[in-house]
Protein backbone atom coordinates (compact mmCIF):
# COMPACT_ATOMS: atom_id res chain seq x y z
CA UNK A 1 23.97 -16.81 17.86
CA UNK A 2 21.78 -15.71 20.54
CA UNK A 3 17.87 -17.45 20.86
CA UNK A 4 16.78 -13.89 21.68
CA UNK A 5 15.13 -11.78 18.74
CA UNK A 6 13.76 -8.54 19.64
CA UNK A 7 10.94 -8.26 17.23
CA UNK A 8 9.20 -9.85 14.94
CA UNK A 9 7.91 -13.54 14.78
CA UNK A 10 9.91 -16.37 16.61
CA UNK A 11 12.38 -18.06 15.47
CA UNK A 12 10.72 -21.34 15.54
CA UNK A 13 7.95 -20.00 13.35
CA UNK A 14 10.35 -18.33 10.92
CA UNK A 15 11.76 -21.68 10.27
CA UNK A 16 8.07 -23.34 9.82
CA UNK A 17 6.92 -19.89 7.56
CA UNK A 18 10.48 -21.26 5.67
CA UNK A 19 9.80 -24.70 4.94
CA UNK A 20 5.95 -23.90 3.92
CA UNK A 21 7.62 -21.59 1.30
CA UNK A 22 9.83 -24.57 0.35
CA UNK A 23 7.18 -26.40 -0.44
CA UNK A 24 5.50 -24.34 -2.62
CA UNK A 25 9.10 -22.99 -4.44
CA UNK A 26 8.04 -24.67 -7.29
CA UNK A 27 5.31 -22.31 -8.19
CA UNK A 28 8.18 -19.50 -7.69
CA UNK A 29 10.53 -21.34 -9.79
CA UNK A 30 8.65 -21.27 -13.12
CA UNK A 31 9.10 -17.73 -13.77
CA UNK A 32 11.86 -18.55 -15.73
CA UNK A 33 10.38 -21.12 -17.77
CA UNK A 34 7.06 -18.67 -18.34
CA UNK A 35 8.26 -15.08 -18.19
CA UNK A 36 6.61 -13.63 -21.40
CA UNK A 37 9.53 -10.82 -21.44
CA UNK A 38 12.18 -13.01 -22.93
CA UNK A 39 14.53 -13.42 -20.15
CA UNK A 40 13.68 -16.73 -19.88
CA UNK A 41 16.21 -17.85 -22.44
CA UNK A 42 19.65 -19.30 -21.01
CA UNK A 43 22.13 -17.07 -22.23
CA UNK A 44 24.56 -19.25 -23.56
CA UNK A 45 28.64 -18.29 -22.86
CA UNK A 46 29.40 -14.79 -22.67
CA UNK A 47 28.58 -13.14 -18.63
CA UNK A 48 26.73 -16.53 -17.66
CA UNK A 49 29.23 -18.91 -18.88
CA UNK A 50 29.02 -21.70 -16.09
CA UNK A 51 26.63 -19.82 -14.50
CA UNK A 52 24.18 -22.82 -14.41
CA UNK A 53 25.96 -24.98 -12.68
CA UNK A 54 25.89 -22.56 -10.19
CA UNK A 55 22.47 -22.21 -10.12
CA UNK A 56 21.92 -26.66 -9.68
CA UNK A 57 23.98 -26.06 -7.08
CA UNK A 58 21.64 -23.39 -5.18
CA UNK A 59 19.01 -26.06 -5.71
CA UNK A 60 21.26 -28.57 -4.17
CA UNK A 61 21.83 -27.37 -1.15
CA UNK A 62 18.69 -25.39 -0.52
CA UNK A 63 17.39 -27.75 2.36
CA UNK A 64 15.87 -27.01 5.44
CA UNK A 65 15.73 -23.66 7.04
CA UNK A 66 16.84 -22.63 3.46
CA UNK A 67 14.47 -25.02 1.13
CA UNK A 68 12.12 -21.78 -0.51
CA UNK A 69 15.72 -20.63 -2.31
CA UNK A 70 15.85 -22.60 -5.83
CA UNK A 71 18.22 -21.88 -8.59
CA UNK A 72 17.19 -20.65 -11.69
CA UNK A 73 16.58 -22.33 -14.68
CA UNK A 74 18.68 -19.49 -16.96
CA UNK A 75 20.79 -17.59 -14.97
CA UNK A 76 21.08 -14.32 -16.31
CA UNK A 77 22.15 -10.64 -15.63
CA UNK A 78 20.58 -8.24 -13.97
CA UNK A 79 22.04 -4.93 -14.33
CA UNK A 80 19.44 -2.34 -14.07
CA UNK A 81 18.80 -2.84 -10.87
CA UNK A 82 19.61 0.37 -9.27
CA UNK A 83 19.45 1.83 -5.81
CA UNK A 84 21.79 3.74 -3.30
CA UNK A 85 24.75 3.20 -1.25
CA UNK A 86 25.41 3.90 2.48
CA UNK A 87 26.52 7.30 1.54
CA UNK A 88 23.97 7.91 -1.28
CA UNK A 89 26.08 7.46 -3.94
CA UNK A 90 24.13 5.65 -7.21
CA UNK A 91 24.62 1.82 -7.28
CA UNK A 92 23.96 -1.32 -9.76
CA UNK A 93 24.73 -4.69 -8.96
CA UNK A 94 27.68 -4.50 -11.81
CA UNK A 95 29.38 -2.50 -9.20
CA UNK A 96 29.23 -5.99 -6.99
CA UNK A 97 31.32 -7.64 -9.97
CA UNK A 98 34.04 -10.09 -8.10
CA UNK A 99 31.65 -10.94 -5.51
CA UNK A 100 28.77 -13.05 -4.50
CA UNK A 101 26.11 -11.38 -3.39
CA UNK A 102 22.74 -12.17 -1.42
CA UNK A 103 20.01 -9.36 -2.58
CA UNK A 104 17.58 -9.05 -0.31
CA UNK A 105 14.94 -6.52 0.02
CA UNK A 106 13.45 -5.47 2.95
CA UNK A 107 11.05 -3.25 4.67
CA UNK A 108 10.34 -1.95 8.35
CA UNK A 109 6.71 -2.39 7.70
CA UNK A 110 7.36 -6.16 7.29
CA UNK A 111 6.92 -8.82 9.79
CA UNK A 112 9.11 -11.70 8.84
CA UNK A 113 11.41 -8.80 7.09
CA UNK A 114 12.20 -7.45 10.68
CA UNK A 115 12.72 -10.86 12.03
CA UNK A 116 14.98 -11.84 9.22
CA UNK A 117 17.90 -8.90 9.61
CA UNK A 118 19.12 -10.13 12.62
CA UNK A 119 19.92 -13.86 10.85
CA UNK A 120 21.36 -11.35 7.71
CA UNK A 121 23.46 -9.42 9.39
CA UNK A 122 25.00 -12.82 11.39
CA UNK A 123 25.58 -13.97 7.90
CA UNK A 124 27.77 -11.12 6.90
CA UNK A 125 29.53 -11.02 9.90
CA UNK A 126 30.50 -15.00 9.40
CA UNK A 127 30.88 -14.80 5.67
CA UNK A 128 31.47 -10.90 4.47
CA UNK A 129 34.93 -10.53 2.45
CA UNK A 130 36.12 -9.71 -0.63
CA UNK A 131 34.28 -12.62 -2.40
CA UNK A 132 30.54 -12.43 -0.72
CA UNK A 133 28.35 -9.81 0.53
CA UNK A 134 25.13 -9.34 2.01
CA UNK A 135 23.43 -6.70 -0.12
CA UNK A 136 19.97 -5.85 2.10
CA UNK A 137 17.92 -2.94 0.49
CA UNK A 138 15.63 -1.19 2.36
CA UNK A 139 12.26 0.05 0.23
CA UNK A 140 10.75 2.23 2.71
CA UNK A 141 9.59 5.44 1.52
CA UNK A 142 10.09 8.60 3.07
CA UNK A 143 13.31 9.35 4.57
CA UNK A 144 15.84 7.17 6.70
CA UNK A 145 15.00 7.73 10.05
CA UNK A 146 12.67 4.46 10.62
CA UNK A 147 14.75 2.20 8.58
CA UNK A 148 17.90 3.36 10.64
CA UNK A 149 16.26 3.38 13.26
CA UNK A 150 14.88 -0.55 13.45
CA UNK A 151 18.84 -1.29 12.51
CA UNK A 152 20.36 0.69 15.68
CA UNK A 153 17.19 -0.71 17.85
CA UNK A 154 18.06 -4.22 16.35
CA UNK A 155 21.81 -4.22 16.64
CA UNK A 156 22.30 -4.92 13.03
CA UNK A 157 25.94 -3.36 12.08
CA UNK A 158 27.30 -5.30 10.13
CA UNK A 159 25.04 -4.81 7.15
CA UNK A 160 25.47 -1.86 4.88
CA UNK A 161 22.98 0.01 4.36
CA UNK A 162 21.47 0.11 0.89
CA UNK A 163 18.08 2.14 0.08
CA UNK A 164 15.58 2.69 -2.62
CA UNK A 165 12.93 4.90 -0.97
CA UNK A 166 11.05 4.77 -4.73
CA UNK A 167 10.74 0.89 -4.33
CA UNK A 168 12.18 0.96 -7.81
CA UNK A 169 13.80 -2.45 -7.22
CA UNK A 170 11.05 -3.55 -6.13
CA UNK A 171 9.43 -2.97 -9.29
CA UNK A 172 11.63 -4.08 -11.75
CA UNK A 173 12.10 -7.65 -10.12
CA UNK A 174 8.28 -7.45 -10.20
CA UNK A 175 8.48 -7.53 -13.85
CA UNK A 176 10.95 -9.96 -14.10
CA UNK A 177 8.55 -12.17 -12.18
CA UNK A 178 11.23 -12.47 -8.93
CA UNK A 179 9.03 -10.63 -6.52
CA UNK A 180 5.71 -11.44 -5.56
CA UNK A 181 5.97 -9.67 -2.10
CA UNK A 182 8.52 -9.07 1.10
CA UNK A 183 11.09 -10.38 1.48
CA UNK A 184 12.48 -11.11 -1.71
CA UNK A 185 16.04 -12.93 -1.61
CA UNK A 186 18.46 -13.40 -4.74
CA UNK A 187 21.81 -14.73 -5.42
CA UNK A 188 24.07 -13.35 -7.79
CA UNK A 189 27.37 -14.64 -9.03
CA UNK A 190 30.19 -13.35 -9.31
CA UNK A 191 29.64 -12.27 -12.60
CA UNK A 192 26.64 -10.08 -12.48
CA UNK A 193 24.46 -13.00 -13.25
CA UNK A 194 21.38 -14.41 -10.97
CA UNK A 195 21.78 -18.23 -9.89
CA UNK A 196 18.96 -18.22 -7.13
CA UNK A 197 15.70 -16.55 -6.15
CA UNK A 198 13.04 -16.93 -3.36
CA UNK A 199 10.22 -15.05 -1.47
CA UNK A 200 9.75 -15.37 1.98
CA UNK A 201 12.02 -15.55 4.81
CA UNK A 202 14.83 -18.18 5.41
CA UNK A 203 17.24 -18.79 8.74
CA UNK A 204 19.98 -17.15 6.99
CA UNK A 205 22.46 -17.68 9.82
CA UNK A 206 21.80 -21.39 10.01
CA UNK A 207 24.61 -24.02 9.25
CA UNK A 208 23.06 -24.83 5.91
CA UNK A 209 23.06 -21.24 4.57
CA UNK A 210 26.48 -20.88 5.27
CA UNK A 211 27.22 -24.08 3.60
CA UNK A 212 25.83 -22.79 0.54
CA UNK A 213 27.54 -19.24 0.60
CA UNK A 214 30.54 -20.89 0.79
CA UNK A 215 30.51 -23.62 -1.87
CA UNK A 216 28.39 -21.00 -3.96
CA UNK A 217 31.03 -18.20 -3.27
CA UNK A 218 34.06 -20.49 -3.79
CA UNK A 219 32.79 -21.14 -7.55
């Protein structure tokens, strides 16, 4: 991957912005242990079945330029969350089932979000297939000009492009306790269910996030 990033903070910093968040993932982590909706309770066989070890082993290999992701304590599913396709057709992560897939929500009014695509779209390109995809949706409101335009200015192709102009995804992982700001980042099994969540930005391309997808992905 090139050193060169276009906009947005440097790399360097991304990966020091990364490891702060690391450090202080286990003030993100609790929301399963303290959501007062209910969620918090592992759901035991049934969508999840095995889904925790999936989630210990998110937490196993989230180290270094990845250390803010942590898996959750009760993976669960999450299948209201609803927002549209590249050609504006009405998607919900159940229509992701038979794949792992990185969430991540994103914004062009968002520093480390605009510095983060670039590493996101290097991940699909390594690791995209019919068992993993990276599932970036934009929040911006208004129409798609800006958001398609930072892609095309960006050269990030390989993503596709998922919207919410309503920020309605936003929201409801705002109530779930998963999003506290941008960028928010999620892993979901294969299943439907989540195994990991973080805020912040991560070096998604990096050696050890590719490690993970794969082990994660191969489960």
């Amino acid at each position: 991957m090139s050193n060169k990033r276009p906009l947005g903070l440097p790399s360097a910093r991304l990966i020091i912005v990364a490891a702060i968040a690391g450090i202080l993932a286990g003030a993100v982590a609790v929301y399963v242990k303290h959501d007062p909706s209910g969620n918090a309770t592992e759901i035991a066989g049934g969508q999840c079945e095995g889904a925790v070890q999936q989630a210990k082993l998110v937490s196993d290999l989230a180290t270094g330029e990845i250390a803010a992701m942590k898996g959750v304590d009760s993976p669960r599913p999450l299948q209201s969350l609803a927002f549209k396709g590249p050609t504006g057709q009405d998607l919900k992560l159940p229509d992701f089932e038979g794949k792992t897939v990185l969430v991540n929500l994103w914004a062009t009014w968002c520093v480390p979000c605009r510095e983060e695509m670039p590493a996101l779209n290097n991940l699909q390109k390594a690791k995209g297939s019919d068992r993993f995809e990276v599932v970036a949706i934009n929040i911006d409101t208004g129409s798609d000009e800006k958001p398609k335009a930072f892609l095309q200015e960006t050269g990030v192709h390989d993503l596709a492009y998922y919207r919410d102009s309503s920020m309605g995804v936003f929201n409801a992982l705002k109530k779930e306790g998963l999003a506290f700001g941008l960028p928010v980042t999620l892993i979901v099994n294969r299943k439907g269910c989540l195994i990991g969540a973080m805020n912040g930005p991560a070096h998604w391309d990096s050696e050890r996030a590719k490690d993970m997808i794969a082990k994660v992905s191969a489960l």
